[in-house]
Protein backbone atom coordinates (compact mmCIF):
# COMPACT_ATOMS: atom_id res chain seq x y z
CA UNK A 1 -9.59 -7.13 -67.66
CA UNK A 2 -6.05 -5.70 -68.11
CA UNK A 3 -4.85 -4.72 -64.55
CA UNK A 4 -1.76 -2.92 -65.83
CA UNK A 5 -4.16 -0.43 -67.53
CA UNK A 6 -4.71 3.15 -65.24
CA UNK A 7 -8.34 3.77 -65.56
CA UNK A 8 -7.67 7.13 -65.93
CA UNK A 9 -5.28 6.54 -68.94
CA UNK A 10 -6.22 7.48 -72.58
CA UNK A 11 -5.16 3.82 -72.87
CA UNK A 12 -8.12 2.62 -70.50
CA UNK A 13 -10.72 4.81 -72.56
CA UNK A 14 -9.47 2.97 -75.40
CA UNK A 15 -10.27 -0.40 -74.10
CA UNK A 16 -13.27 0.66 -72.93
CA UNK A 17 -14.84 1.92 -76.17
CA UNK A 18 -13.30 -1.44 -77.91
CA UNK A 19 -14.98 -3.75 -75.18
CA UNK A 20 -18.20 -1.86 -75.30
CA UNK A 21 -18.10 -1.67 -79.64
CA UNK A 22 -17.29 -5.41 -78.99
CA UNK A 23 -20.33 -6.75 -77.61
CA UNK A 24 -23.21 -4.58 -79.43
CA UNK A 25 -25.29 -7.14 -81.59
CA UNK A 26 -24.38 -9.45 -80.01
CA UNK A 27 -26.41 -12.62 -77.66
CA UNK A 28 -26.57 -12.28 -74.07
CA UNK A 29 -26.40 -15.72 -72.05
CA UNK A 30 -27.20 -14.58 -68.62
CA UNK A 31 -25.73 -16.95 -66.11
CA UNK A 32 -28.63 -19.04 -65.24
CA UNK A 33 -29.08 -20.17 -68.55
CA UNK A 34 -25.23 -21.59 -69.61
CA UNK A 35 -24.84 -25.19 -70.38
CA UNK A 36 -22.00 -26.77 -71.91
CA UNK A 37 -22.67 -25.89 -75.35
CA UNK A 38 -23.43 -22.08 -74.27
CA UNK A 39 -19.83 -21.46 -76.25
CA UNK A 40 -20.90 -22.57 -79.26
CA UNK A 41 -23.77 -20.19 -79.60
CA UNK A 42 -22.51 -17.67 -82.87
CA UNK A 43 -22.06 -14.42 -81.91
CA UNK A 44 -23.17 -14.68 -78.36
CA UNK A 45 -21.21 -13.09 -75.25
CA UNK A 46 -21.29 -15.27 -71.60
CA UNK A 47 -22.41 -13.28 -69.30
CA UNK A 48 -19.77 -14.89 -67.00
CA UNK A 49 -16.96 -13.15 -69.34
CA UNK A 50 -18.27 -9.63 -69.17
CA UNK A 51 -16.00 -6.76 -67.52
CA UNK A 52 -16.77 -6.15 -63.88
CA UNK A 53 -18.74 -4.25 -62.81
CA UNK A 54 -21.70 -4.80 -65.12
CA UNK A 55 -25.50 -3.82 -65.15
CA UNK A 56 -28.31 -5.54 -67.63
CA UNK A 57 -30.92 -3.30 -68.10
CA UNK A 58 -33.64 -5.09 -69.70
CA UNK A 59 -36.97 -3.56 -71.60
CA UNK A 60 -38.96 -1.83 -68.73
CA UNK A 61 -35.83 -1.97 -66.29
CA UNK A 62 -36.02 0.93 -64.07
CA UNK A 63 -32.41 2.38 -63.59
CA UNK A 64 -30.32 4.59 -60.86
CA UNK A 65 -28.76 7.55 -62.49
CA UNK A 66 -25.45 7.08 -60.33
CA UNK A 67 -22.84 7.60 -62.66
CA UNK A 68 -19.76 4.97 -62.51
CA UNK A 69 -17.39 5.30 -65.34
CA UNK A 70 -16.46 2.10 -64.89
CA UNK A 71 -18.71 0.05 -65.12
CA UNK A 72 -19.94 -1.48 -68.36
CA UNK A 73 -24.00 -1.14 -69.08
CA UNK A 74 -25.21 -3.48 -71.13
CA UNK A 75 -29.08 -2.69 -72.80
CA UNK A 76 -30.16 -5.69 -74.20
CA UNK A 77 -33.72 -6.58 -75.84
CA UNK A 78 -36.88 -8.81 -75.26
CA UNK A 79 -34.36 -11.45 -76.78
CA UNK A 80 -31.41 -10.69 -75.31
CA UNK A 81 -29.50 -8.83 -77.79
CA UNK A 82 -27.23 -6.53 -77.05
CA UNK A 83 -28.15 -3.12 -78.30
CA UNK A 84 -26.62 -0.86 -76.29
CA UNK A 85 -22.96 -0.99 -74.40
CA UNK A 86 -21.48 1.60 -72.85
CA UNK A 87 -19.80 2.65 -69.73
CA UNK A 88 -21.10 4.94 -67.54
């Protein structure tokens, strides 16, 4: 991610929404399953590229309710769509 952007700017809230409106509908290809062609996949996101720090949470995922505004929550489905990103 940008380093020049304070996360406490109305600039970093920005980005946030953008990378979080970015990635809803989208494929998830967790790391154990990329292969060479994993780029190729239409509208699919490597899990490799997402913002740090990240969480999955996957149907039937039990979650902490620590709040960290910074990192990027991704809910996907039983096929690993994205239908939920948000930070929190």
């Amino acid at each position: 991610m940008d380093d020049i952007l304070n996360k406490e700017s109305p600039e970093w809230a920005a980005k946030k929404q953008e990378i979080a409106s970015s990635l809803k509908g989208k494929k998830l290809i967790e790391k154990d399953h990329i292969t060479e062609t994993s780029n190729n996949i239409p509208n699919a996101v490597l899990e490799t590229e997402l913002h740090n720090p990240y969480r999955i949470i996957k149907p039937g995922n039990a979650i902490t309710m620590d709040f960290c505004r910074d990192r990027l929550n991704l809910k996907v489905d039983d096929d690993s769509v994205i239908t939920q990103a948000g930070f929190y």
